[in-house]
Protein backbone atom coordinates (compact mmCIF):
# COMPACT_ATOMS: atom_id res chain seq x y z
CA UNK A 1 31.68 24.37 -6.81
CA UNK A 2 32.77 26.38 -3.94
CA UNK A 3 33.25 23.83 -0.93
CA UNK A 4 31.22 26.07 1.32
CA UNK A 5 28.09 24.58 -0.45
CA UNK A 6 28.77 21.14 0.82
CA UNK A 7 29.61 20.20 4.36
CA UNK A 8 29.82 17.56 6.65
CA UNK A 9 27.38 17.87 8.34
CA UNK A 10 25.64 13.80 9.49
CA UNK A 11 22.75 12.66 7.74
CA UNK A 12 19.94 10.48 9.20
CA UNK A 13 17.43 9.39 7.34
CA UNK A 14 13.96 8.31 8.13
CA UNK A 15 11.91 6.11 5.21
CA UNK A 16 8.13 5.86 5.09
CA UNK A 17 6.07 3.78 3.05
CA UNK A 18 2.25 4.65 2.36
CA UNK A 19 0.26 1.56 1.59
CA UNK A 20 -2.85 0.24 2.77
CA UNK A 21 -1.86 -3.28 1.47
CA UNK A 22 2.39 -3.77 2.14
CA UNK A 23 3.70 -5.39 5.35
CA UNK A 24 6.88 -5.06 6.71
CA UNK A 25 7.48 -8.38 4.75
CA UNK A 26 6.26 -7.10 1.50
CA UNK A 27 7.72 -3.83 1.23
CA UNK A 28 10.14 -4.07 -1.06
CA UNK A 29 10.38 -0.47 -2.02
CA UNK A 30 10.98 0.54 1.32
CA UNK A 31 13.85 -2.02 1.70
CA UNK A 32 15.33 -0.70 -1.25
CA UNK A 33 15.46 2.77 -0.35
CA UNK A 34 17.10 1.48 3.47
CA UNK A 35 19.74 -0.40 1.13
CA UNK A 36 20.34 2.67 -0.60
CA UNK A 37 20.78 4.64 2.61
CA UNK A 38 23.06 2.14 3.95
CA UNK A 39 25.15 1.92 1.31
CA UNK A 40 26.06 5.69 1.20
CA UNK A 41 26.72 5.47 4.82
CA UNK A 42 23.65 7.12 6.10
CA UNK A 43 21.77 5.46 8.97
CA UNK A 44 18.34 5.02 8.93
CA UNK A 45 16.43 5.82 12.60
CA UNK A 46 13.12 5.71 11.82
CA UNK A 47 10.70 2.84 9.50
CA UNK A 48 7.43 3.36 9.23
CA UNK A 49 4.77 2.26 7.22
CA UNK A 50 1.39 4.21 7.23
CA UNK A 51 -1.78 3.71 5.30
CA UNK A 52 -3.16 6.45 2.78
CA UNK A 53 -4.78 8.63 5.16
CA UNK A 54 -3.35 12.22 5.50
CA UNK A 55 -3.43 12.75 9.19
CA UNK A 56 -1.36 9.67 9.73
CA UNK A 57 1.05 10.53 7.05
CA UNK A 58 1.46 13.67 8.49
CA UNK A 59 2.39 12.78 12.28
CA UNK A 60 4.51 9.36 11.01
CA UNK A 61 6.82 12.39 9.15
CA UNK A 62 6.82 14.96 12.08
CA UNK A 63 7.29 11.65 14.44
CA UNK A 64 10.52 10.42 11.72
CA UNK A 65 11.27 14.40 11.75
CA UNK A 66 12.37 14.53 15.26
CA UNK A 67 14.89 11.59 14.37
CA UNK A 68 16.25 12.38 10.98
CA UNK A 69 17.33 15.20 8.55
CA UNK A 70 16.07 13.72 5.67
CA UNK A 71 12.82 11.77 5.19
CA UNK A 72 11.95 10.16 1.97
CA UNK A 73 8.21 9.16 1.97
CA UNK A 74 7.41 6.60 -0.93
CA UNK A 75 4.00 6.18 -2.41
CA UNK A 76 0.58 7.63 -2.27
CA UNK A 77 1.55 10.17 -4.79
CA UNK A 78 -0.12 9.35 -8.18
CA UNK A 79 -3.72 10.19 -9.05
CA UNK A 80 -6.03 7.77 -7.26
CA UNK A 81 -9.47 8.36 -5.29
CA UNK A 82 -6.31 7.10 -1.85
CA UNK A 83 -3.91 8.39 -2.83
CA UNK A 84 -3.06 11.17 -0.38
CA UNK A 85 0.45 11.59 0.38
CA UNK A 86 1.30 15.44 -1.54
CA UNK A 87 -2.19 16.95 0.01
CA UNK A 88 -0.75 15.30 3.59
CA UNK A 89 3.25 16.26 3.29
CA UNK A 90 2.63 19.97 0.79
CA UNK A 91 0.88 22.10 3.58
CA UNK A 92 3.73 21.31 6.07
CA UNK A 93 6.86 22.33 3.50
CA UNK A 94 8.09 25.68 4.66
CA UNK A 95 10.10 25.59 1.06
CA UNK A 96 9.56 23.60 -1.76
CA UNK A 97 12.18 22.47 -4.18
CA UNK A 98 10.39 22.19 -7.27
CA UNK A 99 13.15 20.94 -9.28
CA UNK A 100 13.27 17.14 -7.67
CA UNK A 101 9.58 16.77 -9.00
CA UNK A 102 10.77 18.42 -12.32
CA UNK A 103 14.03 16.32 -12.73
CA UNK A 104 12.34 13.06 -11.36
CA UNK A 105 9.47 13.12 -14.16
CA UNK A 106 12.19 14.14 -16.60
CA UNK A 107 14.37 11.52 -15.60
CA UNK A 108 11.27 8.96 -15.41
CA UNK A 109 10.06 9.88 -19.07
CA UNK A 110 13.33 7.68 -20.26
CA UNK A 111 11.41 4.58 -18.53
CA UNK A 112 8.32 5.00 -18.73
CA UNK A 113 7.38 7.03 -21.52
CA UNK A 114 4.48 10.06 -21.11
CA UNK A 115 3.11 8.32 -17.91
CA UNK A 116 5.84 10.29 -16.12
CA UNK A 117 3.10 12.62 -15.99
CA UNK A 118 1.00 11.14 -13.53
CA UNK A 119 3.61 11.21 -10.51
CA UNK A 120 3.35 14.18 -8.50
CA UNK A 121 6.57 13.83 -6.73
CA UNK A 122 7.49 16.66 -4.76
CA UNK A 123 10.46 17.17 -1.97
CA UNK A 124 11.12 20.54 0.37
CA UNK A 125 12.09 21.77 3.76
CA UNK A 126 10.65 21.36 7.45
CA UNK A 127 12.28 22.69 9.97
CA UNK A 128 15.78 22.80 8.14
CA UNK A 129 14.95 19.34 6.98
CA UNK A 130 14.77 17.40 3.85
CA UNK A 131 11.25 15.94 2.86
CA UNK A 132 11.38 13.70 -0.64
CA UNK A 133 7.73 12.54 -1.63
CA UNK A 134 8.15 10.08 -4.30
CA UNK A 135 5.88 7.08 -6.05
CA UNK A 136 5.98 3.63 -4.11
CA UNK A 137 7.03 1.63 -7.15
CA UNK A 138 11.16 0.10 -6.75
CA UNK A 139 11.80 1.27 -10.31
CA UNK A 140 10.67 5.01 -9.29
CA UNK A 141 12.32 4.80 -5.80
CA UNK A 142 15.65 3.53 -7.60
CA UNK A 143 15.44 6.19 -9.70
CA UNK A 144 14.97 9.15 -7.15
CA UNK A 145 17.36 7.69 -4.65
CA UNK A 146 20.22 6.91 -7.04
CA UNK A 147 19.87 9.62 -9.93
CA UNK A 148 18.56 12.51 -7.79
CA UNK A 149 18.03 12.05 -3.64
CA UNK A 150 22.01 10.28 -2.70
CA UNK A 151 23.74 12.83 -5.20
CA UNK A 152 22.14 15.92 -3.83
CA UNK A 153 21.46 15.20 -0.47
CA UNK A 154 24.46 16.87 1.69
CA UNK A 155 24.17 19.86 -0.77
CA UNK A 156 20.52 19.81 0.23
CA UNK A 157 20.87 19.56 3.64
CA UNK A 158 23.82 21.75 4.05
CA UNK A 159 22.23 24.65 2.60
CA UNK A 160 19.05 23.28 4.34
CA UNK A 161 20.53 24.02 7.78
CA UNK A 162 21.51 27.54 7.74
């Protein structure tokens, strides 16, 4: 690949957890996506976790936005009466990259089997930005950060910021 499509450019990263029910304490998926960060060398500057109500999942990410290229939001995004998370984050992409909900299912039918179908995991652009939407569950948020989100990202956000 031609080196143009991958700079340097520094990453921060913002993580946001949508749960009505996890503390600080509890969330475990949210600590695993930090330890991911952290262990590719990209800080984390914002932590938030919000409950399943769209207008507060919607400032938290423009609030995380203002610190950090790349948010990754985790849960609310399966078919539930709360779940709200897509119908919050969707209306504010200014580009979509339909391919991380596409690979992520495909990559999720391995462990899961046809249930893959129920995650609407989606990821775009704000404001030359990287937003990843993906389920709250650590086997999901493993999956996204590791197989998809950490591989991609500098491409993403390189190409992002032009």
């Amino acid at each position: 690949m031609d080196k143009s499509h991958i700079q340097e450019i520094p990453i921060n990263a913002a993580v946001i957890t949508v749960s009505t029910t996890r503390t600080e304490k509890e969330d475990k998926s949210g600590d695993e996506i930090k330890a991911i960060f952290k262990a590719a060398g990209i800080p984390v500057d914002y932590y938030a976790i919000v409950p399943d109500n769209e207008s507060r999942i919607r400032a938290a990410c423009l609030e995380a936005l203002e610190k950090a290229n790349c948010v990754v939001i985790n849960g609310g995004t399966g078919i539930t009466h709360d779940d709200c998370t897509i119908e919050a984050i969707t209306p504010l992409l200014q580009k979509k990259m339909d391919g991380f909900g596409e690979i992520f299912r495909l990559k999720s039918l391995d462990d899961i089997g046809t249930a893959a179908l129920l995650s609407r995991a989606v990821a775009g652009i704000i404001d030359k930005k990287a937003v990843f939407c993906i389920p709250g569950s650590t086997g999901a948020v493993k999956l996204a950060m590791n197989e998809i989100i950490i591989k991609e990202l500098r491409h993403i956000i390189t190409h992002a910021s032009k």
